[in-house]
Structures are given as structure tokens and as C-alpha cells.
C-alpha atoms as a PDB file:
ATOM      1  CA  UNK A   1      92.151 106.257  95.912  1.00  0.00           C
ATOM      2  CA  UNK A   2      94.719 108.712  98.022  1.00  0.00           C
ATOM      3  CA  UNK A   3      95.923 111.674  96.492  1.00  0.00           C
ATOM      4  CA  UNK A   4      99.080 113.701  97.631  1.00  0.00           C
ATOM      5  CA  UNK A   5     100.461 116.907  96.343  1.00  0.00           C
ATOM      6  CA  UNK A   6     104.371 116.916  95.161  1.00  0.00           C
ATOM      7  CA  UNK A   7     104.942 119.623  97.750  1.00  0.00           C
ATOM      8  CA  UNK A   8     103.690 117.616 100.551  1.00  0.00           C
ATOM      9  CA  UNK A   9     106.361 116.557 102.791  1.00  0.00           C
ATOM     10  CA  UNK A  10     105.632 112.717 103.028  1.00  0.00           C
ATOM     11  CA  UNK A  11     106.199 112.332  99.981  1.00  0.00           C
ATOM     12  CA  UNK A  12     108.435 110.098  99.043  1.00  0.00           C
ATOM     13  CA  UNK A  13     107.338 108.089 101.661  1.00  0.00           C
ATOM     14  CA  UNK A  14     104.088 108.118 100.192  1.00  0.00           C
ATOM     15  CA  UNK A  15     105.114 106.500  97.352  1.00  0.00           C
ATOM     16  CA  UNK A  16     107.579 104.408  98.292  1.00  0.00           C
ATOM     17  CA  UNK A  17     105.733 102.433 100.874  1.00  0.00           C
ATOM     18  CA  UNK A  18     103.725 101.632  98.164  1.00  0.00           C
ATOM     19  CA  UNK A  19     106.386 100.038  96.063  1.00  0.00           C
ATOM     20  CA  UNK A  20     105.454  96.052  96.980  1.00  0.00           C
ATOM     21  CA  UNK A  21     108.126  94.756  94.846  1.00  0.00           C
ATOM     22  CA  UNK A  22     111.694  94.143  95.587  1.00  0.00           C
ATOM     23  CA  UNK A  23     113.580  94.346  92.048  1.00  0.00           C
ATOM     24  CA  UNK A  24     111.804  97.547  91.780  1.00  0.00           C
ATOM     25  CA  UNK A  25     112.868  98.371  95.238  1.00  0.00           C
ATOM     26  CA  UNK A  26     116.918  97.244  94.574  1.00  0.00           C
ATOM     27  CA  UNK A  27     116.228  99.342  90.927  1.00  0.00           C
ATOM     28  CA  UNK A  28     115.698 102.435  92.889  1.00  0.00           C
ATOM     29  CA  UNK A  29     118.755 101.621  95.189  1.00  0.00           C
ATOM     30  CA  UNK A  30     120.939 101.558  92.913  1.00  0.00           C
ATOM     31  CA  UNK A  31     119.595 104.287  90.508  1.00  0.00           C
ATOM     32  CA  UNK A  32     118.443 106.867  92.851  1.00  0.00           C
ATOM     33  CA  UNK A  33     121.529 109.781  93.748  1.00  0.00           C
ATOM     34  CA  UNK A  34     119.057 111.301  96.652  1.00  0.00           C
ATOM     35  CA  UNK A  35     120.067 109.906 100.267  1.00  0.00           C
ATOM     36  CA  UNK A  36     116.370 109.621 102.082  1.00  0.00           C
ATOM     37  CA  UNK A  37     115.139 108.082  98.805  1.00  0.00           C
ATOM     38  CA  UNK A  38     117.550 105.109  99.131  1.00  0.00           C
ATOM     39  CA  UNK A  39     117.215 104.901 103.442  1.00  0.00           C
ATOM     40  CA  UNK A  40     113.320 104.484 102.380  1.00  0.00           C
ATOM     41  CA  UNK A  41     114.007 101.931  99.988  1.00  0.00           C
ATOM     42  CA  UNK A  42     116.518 100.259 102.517  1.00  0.00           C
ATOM     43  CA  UNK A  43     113.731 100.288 105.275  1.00  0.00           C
ATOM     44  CA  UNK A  44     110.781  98.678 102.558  1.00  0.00           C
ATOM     45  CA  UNK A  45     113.442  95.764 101.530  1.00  0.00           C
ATOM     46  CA  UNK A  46     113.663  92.976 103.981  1.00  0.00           C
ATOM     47  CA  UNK A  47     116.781  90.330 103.279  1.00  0.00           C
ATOM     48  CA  UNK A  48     116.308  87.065 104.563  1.00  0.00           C
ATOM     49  CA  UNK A  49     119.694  85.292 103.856  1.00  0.00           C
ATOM     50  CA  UNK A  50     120.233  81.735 102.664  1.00  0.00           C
ATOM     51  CA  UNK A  51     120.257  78.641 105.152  1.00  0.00           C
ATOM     52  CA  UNK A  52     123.453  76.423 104.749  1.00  0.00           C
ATOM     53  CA  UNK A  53     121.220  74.235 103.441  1.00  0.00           C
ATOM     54  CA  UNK A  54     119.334  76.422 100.921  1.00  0.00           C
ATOM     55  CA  UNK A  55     123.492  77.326  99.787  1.00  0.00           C
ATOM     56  CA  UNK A  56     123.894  73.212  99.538  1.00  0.00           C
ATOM     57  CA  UNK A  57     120.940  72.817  97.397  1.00  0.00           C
ATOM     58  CA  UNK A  58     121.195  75.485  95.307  1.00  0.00           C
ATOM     59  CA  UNK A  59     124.980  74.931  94.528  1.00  0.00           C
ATOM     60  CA  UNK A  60     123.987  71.320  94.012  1.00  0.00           C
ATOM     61  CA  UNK A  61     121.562  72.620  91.460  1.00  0.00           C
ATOM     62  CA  UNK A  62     124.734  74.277  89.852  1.00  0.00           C
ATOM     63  CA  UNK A  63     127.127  71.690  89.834  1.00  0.00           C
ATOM     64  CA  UNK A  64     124.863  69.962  86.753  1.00  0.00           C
ATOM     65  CA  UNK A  65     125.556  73.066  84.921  1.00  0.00           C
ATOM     66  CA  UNK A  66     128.074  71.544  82.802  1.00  0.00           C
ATOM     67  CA  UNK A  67     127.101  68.342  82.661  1.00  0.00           C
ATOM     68  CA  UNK A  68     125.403  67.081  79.668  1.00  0.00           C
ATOM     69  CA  UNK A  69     121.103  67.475  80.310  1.00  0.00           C
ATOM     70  CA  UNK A  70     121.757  69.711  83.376  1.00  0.00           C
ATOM     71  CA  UNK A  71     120.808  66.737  86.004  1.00  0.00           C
ATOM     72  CA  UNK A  72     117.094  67.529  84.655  1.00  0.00           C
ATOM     73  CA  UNK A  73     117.162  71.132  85.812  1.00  0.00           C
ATOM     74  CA  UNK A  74     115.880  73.824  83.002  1.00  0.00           C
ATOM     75  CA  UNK A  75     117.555  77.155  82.445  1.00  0.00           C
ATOM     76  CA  UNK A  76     115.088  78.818  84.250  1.00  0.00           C
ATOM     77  CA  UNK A  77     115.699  76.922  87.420  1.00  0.00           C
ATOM     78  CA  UNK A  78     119.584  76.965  86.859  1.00  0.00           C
ATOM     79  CA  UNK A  79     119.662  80.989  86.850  1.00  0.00           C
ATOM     80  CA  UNK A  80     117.552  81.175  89.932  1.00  0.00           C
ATOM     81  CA  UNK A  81     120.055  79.357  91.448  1.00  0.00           C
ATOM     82  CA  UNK A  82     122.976  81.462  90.279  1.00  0.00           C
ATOM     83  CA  UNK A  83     120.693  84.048  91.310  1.00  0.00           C
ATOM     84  CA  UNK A  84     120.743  83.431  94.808  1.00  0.00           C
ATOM     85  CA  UNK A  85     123.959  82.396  95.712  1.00  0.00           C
ATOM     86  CA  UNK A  86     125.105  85.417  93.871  1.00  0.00           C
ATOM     87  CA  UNK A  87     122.831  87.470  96.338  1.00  0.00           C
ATOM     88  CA  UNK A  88     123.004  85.133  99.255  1.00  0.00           C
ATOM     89  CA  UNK A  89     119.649  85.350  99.970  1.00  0.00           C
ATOM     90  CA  UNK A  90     116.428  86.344  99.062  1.00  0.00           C
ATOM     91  CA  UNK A  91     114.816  89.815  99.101  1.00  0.00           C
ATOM     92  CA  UNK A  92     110.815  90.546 100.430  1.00  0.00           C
ATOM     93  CA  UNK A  93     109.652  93.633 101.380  1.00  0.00           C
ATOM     94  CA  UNK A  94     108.599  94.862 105.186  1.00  0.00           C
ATOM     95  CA  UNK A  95     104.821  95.691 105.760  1.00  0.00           C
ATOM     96  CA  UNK A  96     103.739  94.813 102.852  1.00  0.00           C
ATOM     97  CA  UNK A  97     100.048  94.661 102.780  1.00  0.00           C
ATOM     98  CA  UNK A  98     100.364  98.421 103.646  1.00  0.00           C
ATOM     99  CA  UNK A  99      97.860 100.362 101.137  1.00  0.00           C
ATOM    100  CA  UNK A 100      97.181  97.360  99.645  1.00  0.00           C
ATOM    101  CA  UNK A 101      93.392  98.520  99.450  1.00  0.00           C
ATOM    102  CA  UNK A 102      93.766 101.557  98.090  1.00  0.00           C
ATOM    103  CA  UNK A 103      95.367 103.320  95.282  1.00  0.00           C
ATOM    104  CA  UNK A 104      97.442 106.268  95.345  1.00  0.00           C
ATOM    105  CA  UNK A 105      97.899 109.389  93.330  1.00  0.00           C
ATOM    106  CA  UNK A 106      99.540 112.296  92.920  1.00  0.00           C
ATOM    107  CA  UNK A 107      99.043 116.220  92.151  1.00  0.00           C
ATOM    108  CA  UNK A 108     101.930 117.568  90.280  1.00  0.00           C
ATOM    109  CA  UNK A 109     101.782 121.274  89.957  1.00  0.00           C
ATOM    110  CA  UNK A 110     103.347 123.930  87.198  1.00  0.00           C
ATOM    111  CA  UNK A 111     106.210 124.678  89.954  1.00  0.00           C
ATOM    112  CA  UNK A 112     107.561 121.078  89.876  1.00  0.00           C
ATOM    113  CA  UNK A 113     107.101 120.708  86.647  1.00  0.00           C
ATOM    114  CA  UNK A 114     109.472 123.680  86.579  1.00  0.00           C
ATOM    115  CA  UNK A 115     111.911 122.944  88.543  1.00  0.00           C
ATOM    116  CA  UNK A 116     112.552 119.461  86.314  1.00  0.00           C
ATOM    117  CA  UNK A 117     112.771 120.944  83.430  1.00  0.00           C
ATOM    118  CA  UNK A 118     115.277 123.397  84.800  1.00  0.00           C
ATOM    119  CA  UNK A 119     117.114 120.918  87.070  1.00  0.00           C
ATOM    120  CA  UNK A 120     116.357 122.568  89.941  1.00  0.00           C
ATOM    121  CA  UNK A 121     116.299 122.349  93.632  1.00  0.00           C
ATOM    122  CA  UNK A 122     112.084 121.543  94.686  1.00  0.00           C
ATOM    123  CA  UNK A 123     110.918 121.987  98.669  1.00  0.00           C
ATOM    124  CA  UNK A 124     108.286 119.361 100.127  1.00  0.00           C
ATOM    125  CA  UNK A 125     106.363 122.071 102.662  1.00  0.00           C
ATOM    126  CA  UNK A 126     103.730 122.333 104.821  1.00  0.00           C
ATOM    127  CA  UNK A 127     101.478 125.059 106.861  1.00  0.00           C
ATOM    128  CA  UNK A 128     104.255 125.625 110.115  1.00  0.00           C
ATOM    129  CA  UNK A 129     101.160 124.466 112.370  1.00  0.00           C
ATOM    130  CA  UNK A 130     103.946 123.312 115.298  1.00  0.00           C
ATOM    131  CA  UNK A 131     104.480 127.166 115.809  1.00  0.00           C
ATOM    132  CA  UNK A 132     101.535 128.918 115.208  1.00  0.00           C
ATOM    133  CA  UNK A 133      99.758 130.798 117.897  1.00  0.00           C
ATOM    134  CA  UNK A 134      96.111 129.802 119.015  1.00  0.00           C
ATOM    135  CA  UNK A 135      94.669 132.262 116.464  1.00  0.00           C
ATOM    136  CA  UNK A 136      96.617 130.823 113.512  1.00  0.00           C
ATOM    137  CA  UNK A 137      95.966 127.149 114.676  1.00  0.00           C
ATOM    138  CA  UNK A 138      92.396 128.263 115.079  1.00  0.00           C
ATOM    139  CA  UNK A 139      92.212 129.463 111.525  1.00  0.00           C
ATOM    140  CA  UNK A 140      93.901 126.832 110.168  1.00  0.00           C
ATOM    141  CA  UNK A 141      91.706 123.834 111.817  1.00  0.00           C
ATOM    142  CA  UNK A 142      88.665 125.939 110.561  1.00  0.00           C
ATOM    143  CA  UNK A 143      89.899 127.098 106.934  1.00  0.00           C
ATOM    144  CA  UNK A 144      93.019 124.983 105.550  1.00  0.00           C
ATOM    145  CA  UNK A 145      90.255 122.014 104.705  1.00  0.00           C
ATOM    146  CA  UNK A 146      88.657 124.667 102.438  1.00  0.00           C
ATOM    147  CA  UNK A 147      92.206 125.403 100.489  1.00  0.00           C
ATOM    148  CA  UNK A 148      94.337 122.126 101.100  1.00  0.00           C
ATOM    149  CA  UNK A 149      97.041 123.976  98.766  1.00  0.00           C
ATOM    150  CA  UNK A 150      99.858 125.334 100.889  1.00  0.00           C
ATOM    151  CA  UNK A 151     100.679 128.212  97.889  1.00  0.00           C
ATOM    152  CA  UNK A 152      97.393 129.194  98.774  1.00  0.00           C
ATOM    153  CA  UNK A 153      97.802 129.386 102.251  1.00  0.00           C
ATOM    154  CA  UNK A 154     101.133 130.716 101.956  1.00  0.00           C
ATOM    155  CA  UNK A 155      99.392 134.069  99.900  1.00  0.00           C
ATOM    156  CA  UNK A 156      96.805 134.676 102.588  1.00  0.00           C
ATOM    157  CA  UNK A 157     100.063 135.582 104.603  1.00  0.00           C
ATOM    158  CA  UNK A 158      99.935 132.299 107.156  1.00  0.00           C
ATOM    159  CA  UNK A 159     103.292 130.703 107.835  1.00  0.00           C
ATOM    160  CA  UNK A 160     104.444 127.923 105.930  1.00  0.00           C
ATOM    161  CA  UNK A 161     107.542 125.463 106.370  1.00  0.00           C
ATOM    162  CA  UNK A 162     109.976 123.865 104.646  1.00  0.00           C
ATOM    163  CA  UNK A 163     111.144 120.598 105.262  1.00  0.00           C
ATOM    164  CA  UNK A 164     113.583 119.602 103.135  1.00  0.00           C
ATOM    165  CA  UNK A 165     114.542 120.638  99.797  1.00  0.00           C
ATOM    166  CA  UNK A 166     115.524 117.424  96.596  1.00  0.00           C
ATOM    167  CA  UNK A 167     116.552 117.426  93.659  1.00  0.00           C
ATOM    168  CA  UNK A 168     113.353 118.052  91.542  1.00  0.00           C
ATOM    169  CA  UNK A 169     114.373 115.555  88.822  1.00  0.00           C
ATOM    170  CA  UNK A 170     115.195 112.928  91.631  1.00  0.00           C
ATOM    171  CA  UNK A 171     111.618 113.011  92.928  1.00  0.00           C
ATOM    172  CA  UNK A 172     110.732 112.720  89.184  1.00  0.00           C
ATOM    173  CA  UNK A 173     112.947 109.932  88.283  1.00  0.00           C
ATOM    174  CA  UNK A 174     110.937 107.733  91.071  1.00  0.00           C
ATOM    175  CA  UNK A 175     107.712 108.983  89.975  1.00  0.00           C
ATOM    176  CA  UNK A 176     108.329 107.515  86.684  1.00  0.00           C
ATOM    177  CA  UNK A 177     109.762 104.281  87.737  1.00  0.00           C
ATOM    178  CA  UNK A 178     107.428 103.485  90.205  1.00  0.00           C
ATOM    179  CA  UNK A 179     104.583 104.448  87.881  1.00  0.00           C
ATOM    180  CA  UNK A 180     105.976 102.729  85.245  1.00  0.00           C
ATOM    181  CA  UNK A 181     106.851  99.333  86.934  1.00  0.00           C
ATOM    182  CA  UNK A 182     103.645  99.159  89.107  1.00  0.00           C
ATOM    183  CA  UNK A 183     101.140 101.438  87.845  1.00  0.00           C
ATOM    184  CA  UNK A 184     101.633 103.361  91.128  1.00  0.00           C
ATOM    185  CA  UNK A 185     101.706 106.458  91.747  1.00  0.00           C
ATOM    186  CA  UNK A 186      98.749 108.043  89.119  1.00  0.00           C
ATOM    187  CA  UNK A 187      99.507 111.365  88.156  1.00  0.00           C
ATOM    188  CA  UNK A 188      97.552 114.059  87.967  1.00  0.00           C
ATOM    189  CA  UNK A 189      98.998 117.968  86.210  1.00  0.00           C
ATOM    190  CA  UNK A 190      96.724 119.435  89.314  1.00  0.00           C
ATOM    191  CA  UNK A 191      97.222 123.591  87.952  1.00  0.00           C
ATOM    192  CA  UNK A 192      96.906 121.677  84.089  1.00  0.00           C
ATOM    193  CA  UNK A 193      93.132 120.938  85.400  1.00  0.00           C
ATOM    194  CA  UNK A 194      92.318 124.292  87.097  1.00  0.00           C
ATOM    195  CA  UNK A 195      93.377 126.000  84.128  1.00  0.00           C
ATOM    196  CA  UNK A 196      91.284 124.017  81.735  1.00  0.00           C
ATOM    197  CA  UNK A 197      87.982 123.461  84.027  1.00  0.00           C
ATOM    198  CA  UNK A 198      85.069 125.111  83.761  1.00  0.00           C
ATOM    199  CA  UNK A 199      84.638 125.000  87.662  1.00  0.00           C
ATOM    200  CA  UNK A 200      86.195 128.153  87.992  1.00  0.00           C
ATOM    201  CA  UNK A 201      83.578 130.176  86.677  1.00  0.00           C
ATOM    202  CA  UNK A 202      81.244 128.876  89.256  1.00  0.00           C
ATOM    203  CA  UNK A 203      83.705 129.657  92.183  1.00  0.00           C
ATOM    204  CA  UNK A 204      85.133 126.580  92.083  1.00  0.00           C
ATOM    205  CA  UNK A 205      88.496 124.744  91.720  1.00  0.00           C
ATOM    206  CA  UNK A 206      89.798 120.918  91.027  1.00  0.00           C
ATOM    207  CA  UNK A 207      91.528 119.829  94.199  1.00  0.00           C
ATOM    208  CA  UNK A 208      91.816 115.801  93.457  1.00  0.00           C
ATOM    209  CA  UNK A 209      90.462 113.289  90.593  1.00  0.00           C
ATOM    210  CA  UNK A 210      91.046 109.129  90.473  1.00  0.00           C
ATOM    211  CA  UNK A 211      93.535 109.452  87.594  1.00  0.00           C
ATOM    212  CA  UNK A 212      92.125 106.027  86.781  1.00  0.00           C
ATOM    213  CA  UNK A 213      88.568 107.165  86.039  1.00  0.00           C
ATOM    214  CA  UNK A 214      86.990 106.466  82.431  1.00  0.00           C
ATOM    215  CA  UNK A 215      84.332 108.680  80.676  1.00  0.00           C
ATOM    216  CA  UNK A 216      82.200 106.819  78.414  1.00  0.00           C
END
């Protein structure tokens, strides 16, 4: 299992590349109003289009539409072929046994959570290790392991940056459609758990669970 935070910067690609079916995929396309969510989704489809004789068959197939037993071709077989002449080809997806033997999760904190409910703006950041000085780059290969939370890292005063800034309702909206479709991404209320564990008491804190775990 892989876990990501929802301020991390990759992502959307994180759960997107994922995503190993095309309706899905096309879904998202269509339904998604956020710009690098539907170039990612572009990038995972692969078209491959129909062969003049894949059109010939397939048209064949349709001309016994109308005619009284359908040439021996059942509904199911008759709207696959409307199906792809309608689409003119057939859609895949590109790298597609990547993750396949793993799966991922994701930490959603009270901040995102947040900025849904109040339709807000959300920024996927990271510690802004490309211009920190030897010291800071020092300090953060020794100590970020130990923290792994950039709000965290962001209070003990080290400099953090943004990336980009979406829509927090968009990133939501293909959270629940991927999860919902695939059973990918889990989701995990991250701050939820810290507030509720008992960890805390020994100096500890939740930082990542398999969403999929069971207790008996």
C-alpha cells in the first residue's frame, strides 16, 4: 500500500495513473472543470482508431439491425457495434500495469476538508528543498523523515512551496469517482486519527494506515 497526503503536489497524478480503466478515464474528461486533471486523463487514455476493415465489419454487423432476427447478432453485440463506429475506435489506457502491485491511499487532512465544504481554493505544497541553503537541505535530509507533514515543517519556520493551487472540490470530485468506480484511492481523515489516538500520549502521532485493514 502507498499513501499520499492531499497537499502533496503529485497528486493528482498519483491517483490518476492509477485509474486502469478507460470509461472511467473518458467520465473524468468530460466531468472534470480543472485543466491538468483532464491533460492527465488525456495522457492515461490511448485511442487506437478503427481499421477500414474493423468500420466494414462492424457496419456490416449494423446493417441486420432492421432486419427481422438481426442476421443472428444479439443486442449486446449490435450496441458494441454502434458503439464503435460512433467512437471510431477503441479506447485502452497507456502504461497500464503501472502500480498494478500495489495499492494506493490517501491522507486527507481537516484543511481540505475545509476548503470543500467552503468551495475554496486548496494548494498541493512541498518543503522548497530546490532553494534551500546547505544548512536547510542538511536539516531537512536528517529531520523531514521524522515529520513527513509539510504544516509541520512549515511551523518550525523552514520554507515551504507552493505549486499550484485547485479547486478543492475538483480534487474531491475525482477522489470520489475514482474511489467509487475502482476502489482506488483509500481514504484516510489523517488529523480525524491523531485526534482520536491514543499515540499521542506516548509522544507519538499516526502518519499512514492501509485503509483496507480489518480488526477482528
Amino acid at each position: 500500500m502507498i499513501m499520499l497526503a492531499d497537499w502533496h503536489p503529485d497528486i493528482l497524478e498519483f491517483i490518476i495513473s492509477k485509474m486502469q480503466n478507460p470509461r472511467i478515464l473518458r467520465f473524468l474528461l468530460e466531468n472534470s472543470d480543472d485543466n491538468q486533471i483532464k491533460q492527465l486523463v488525456k495522457d492515461k487514455l490511448k485511442f487506437t482508431p478503427l481499421t477500414e476493415v474493423e468500420k466494414a465489419m462492424y457496419q456490416g454487423i449494423l446493417n441486420y439491425q432492421t432486419i427481422p432476427g438481426q442476421g443472428g447478432f444479439d443486442e449486446k453485440v449490435i450496441k458494441e457495434a454502434v458503439e464503435k463506429l460512433q467512437l471510431g475506435g477503441t479506447y485502452s489506457v497507456n502504461n497500464s500495469e503501472f502500480l498494478t502491485g500495489a495499492n494506493i491511499s490517501i491522507c486527507l487532512t481537516k484543511e481540505f476538508m475545509a476548503a470543500v465544504e467552503n468551495d475554496a481554493e486548496y494548494q498541493l505544497r512541498f518543503p522548497d528543498v530546490e532553494n534551500y541553503s546547505k544548512e536547510e537541505m542538511e536539516a531537512y535530509n536528517r529531520e523531514w523523515h521524522k515529520y513527513g507533514d509539510v504544516r509541520e515543517w512549515e511551523a518550525l519556520g523552514f520554507k515551504i512551496r507552493t505549486y499550484r493551487t485547485i479547486k478543492a472540490r475538483e480534487l474531491w470530485k475525482l477522489v470520489n469517482i475514482c474511489a467509487t468506480y475502482s476502489a482506488e484511492p483509500g481514504i484516510f481523515f489523517i488529523d480525524n486519527a491523531n485526534d482520536m489516538t491514543n499515540a499521542v500520549a506516548y509522544g507519538q502521532k499516526v502518519v499512514a494506515t492501509n485503509p483496507c485493514g480489518k480488526v477482528a
